[in-house]
C-alpha atoms as a PDB file:
ATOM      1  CA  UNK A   1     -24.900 -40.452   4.790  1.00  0.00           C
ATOM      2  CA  UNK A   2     -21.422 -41.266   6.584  1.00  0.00           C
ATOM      3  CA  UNK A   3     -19.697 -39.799   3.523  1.00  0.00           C
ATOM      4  CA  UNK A   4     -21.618 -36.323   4.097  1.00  0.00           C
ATOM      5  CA  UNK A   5     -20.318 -36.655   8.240  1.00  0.00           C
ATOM      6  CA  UNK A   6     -17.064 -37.515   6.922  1.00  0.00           C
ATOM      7  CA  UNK A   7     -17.112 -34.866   4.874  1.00  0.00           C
ATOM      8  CA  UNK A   8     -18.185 -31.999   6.883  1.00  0.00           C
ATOM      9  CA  UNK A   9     -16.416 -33.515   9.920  1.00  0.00           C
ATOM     10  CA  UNK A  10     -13.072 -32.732   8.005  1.00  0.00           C
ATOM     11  CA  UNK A  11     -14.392 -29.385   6.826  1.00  0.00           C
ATOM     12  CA  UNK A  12     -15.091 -28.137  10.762  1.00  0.00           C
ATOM     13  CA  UNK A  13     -11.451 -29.491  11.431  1.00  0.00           C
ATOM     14  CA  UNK A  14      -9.634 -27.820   8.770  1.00  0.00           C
ATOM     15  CA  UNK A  15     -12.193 -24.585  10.213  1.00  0.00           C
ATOM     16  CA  UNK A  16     -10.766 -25.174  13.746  1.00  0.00           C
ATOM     17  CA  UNK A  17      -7.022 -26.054  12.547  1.00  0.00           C
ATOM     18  CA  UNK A  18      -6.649 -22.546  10.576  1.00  0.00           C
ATOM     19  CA  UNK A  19      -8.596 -21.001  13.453  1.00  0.00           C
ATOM     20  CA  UNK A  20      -6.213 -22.212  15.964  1.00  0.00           C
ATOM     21  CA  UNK A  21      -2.989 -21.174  13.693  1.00  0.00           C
ATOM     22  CA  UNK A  22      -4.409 -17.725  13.536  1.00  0.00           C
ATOM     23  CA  UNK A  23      -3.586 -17.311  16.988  1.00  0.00           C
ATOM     24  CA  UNK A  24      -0.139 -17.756  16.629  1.00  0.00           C
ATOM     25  CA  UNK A  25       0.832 -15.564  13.507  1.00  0.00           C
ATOM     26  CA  UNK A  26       2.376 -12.325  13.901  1.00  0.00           C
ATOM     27  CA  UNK A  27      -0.372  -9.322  13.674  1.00  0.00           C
ATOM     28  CA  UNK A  28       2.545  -6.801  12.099  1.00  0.00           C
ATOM     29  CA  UNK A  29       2.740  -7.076   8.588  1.00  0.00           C
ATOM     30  CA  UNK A  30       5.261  -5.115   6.495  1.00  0.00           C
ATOM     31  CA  UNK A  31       5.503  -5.112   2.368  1.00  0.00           C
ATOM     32  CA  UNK A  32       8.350  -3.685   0.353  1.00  0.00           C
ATOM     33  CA  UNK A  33       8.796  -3.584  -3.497  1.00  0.00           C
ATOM     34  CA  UNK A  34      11.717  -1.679  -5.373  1.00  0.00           C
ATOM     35  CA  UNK A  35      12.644  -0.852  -8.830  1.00  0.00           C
ATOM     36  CA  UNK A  36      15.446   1.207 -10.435  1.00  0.00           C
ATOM     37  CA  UNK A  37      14.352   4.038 -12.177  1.00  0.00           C
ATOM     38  CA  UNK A  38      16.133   5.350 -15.328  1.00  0.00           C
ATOM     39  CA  UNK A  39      15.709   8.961 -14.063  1.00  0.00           C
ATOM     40  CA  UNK A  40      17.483  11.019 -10.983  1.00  0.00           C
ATOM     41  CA  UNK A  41      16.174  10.243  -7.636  1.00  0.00           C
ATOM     42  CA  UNK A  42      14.489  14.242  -7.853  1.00  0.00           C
ATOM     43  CA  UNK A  43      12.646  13.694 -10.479  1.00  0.00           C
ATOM     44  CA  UNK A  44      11.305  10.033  -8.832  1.00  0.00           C
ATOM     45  CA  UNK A  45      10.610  11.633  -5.574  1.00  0.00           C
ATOM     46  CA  UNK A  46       8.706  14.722  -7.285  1.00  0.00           C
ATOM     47  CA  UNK A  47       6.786  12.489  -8.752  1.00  0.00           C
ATOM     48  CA  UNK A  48       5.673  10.824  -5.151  1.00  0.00           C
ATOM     49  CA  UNK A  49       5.767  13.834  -2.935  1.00  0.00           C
ATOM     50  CA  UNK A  50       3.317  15.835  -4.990  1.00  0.00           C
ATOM     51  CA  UNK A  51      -0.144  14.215  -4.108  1.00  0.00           C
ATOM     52  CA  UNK A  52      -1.718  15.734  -7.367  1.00  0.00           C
ATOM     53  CA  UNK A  53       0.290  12.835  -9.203  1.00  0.00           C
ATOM     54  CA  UNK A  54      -1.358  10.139  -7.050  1.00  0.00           C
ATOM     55  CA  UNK A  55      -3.961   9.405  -9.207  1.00  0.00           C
ATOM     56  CA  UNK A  56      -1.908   8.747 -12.267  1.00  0.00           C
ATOM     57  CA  UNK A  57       0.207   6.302 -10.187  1.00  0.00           C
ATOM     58  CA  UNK A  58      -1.739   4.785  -7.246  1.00  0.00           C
ATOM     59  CA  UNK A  59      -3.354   1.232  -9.071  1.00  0.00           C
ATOM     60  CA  UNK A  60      -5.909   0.693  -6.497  1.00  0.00           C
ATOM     61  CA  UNK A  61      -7.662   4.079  -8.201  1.00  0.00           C
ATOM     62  CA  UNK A  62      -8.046   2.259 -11.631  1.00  0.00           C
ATOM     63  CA  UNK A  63     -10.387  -0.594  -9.712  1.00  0.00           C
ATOM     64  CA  UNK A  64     -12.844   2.763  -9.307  1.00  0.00           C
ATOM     65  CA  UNK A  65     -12.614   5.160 -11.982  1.00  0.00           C
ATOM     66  CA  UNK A  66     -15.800   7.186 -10.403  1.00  0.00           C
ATOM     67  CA  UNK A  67     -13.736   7.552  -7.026  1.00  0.00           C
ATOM     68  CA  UNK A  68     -14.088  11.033  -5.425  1.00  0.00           C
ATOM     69  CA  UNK A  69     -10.732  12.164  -4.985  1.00  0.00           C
ATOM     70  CA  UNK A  70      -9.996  15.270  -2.957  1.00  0.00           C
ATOM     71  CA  UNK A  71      -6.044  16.746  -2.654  1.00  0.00           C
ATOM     72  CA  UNK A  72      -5.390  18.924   0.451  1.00  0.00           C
ATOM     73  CA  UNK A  73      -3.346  22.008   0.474  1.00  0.00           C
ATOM     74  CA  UNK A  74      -0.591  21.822   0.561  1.00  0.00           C
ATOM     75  CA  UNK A  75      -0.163  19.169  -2.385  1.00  0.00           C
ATOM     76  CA  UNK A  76       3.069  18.305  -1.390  1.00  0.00           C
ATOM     77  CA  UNK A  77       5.645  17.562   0.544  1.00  0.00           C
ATOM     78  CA  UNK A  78       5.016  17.627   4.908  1.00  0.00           C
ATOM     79  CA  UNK A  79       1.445  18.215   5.134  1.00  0.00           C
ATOM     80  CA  UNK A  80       0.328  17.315   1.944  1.00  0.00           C
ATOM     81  CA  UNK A  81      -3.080  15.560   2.023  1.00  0.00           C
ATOM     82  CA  UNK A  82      -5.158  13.208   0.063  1.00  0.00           C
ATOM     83  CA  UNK A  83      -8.612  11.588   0.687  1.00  0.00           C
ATOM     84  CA  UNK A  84     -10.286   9.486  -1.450  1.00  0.00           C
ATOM     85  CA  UNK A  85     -14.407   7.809  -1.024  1.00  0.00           C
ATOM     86  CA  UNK A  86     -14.767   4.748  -3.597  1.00  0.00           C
ATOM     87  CA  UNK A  87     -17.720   2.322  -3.376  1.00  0.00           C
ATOM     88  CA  UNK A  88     -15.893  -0.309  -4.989  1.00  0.00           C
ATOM     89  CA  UNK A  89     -12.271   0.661  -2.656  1.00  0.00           C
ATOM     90  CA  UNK A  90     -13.341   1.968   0.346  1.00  0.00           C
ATOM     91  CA  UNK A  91     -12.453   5.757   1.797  1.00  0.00           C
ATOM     92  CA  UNK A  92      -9.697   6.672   3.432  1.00  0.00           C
ATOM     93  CA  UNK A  93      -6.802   9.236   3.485  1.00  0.00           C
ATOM     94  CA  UNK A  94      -2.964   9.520   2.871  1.00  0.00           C
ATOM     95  CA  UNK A  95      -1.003  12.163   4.757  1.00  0.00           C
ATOM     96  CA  UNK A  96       2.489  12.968   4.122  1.00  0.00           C
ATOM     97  CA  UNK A  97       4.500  13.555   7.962  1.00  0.00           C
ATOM     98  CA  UNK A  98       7.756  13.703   6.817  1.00  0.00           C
ATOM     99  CA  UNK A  99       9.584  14.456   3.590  1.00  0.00           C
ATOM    100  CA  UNK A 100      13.432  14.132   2.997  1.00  0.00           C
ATOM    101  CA  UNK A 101      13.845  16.043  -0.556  1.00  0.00           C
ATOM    102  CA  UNK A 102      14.906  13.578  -2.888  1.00  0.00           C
ATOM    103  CA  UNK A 103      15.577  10.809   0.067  1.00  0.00           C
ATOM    104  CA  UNK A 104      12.460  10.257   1.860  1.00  0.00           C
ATOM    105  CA  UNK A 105       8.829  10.150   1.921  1.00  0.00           C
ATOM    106  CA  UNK A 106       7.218   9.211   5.207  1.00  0.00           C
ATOM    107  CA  UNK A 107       3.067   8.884   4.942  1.00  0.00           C
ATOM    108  CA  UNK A 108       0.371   7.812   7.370  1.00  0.00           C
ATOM    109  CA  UNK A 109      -2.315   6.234   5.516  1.00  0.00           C
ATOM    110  CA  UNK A 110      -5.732   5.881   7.482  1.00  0.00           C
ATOM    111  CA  UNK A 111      -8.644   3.345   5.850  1.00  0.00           C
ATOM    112  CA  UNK A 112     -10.852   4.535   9.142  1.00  0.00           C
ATOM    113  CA  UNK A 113     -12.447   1.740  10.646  1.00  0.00           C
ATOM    114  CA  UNK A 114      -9.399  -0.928   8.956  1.00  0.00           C
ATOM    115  CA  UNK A 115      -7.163   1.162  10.827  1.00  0.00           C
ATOM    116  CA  UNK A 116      -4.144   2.910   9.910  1.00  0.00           C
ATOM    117  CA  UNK A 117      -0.420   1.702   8.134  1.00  0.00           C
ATOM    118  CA  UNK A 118       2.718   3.860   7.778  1.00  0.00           C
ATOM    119  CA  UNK A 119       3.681   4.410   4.003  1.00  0.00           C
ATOM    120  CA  UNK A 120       7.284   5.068   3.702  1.00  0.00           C
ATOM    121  CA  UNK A 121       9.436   5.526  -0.096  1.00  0.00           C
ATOM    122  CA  UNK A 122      13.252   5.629  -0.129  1.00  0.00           C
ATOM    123  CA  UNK A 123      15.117   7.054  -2.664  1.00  0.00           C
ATOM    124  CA  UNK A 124      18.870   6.287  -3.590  1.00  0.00           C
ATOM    125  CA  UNK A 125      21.024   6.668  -6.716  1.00  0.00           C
ATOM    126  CA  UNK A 126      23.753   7.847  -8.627  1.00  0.00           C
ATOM    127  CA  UNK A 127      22.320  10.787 -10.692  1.00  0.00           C
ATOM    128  CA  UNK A 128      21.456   8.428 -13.909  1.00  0.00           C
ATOM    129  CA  UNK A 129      19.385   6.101 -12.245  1.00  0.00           C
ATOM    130  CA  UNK A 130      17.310   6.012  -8.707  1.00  0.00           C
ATOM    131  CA  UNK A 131      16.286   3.069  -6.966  1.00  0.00           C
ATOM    132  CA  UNK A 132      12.991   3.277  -5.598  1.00  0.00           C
ATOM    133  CA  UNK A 133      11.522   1.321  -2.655  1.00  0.00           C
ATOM    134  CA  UNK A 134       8.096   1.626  -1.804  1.00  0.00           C
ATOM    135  CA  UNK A 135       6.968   0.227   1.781  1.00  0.00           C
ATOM    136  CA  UNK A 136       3.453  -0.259   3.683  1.00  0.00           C
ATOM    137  CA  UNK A 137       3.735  -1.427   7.517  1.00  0.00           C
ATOM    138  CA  UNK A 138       1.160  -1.608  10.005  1.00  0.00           C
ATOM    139  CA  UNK A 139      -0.636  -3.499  12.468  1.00  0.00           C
ATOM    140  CA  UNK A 140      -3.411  -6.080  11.682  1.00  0.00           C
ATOM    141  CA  UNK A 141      -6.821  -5.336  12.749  1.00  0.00           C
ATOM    142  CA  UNK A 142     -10.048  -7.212  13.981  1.00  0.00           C
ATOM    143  CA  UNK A 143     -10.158 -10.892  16.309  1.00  0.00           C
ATOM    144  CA  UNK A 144      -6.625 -12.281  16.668  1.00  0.00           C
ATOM    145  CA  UNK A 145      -7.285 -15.136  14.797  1.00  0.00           C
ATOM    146  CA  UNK A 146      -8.262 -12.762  11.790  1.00  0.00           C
ATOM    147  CA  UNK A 147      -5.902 -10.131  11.841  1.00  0.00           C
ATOM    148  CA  UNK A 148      -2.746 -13.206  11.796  1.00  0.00           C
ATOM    149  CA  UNK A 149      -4.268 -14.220   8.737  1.00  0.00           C
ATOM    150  CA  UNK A 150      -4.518 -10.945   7.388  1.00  0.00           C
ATOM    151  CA  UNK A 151      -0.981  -9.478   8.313  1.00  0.00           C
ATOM    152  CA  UNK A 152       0.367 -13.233   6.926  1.00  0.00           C
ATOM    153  CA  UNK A 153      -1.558 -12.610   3.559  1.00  0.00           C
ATOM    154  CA  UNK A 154      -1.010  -8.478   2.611  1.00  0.00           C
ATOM    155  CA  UNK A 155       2.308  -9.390   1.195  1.00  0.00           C
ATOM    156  CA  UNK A 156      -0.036 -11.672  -1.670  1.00  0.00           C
ATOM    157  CA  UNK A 157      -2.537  -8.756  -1.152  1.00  0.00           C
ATOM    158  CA  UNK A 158      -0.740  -5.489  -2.186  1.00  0.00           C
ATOM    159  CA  UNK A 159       2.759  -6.592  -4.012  1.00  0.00           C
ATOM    160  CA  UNK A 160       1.251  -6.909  -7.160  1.00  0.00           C
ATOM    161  CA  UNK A 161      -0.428  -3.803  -7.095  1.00  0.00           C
ATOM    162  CA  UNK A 162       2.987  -2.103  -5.689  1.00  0.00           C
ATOM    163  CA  UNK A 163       4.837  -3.240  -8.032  1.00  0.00           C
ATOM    164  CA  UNK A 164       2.123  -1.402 -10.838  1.00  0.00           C
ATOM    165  CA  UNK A 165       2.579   1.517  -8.888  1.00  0.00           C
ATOM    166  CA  UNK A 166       5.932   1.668  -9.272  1.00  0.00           C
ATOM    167  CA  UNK A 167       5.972   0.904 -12.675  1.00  0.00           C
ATOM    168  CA  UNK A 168       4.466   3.965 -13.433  1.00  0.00           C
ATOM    169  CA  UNK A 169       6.197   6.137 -10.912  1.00  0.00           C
ATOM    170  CA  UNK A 170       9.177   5.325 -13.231  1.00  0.00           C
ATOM    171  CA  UNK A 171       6.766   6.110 -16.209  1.00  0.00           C
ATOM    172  CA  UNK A 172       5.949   9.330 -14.868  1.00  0.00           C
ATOM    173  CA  UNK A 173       9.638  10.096 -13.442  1.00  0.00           C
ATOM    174  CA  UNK A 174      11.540   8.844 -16.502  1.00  0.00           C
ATOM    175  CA  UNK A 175       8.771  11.302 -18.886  1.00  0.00           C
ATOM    176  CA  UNK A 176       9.096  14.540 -17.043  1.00  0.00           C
ATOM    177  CA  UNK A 177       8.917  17.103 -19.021  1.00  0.00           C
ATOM    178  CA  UNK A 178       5.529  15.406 -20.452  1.00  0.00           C
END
């Protein structure tokens, strides 16, 4: 019996311990990934400003092929919208507020009740080859304790799947006339 107390006497502690830490990790979180694309930096940011492309490059839609996608007018650039209802990924929407042709793609992203992120791409290159960054800031949401932890793991959350993403943004950039 002083084995099990020992046990679960440990297992409250660690409890309390990454409780406590939670209160003192930052809320903000902020993820980049980048990759050079073998294509000009229009073709890469066509492929991102025109929201009827999402679904070919977002990976989050493959976890939910039955997802009900909907794509606003306009379907690109500055007021393009997007909304998407998944049982498996949730619902949300992606708006596009500001778009720098073949710089800059600035996007509010709004999961409802998980709150919203800014979704920003930057494009740069030398006419052969574009580098593409893809980046997803916001604010951690829920008890403080919960929302460190959160902010502290997105990084490990999302990278992979940005990284997939822009794997086949180049795909898609680097194939244009397909």
């Amino acid at each position: 019996m002083k084995p099990l107390r020992v046990a679960f006497g440990m297992l409250v502690s660690l409890v309390l311990l990454l409780l406590v830490i939670g209160f003192f990790l930052p809320t903000d979180y902020h993820v980049t990934r980048s990759r050079t694309v073998r294509a000009s930096c229009e073709e890469a940011y066509a492929v991102v400003e025109d929201l009827e492309t999402y679904g070919y490059w977002m990976p989050w839609l493959e976890k939910d092929p039955t997802a009900k996608i909907v794509v606003g007018e306009p379907s690109r650039g500055e007021g393009a919208r997007y909304r998407w209802t998944s049982e498996k990924v949730g619902s949300g929407a992606y708006v596009i507020r500001k778009a720098e042709p073949y710089a800059r793609v600035l996007a509010e992203i709004d999961f409802g009740e998980m709150g919203k992120s800014e979704v920003y791409f930057v494009f740069e290159g030398d006419g052969a080859t574009c580098d593409v960054v893809w980046g997803f800031r916001g604010e951690g949401q829920g008890p403080r304790p919960l929302a460190g932890w959160f902010a502290t793991l997105m990084d490990a959350m999302v990278g992979r799947d940005f990284e997939r993403g822009l794997a086949r943004i180049a795909s898609l950039a680097e194939n244009e006339d397909t």
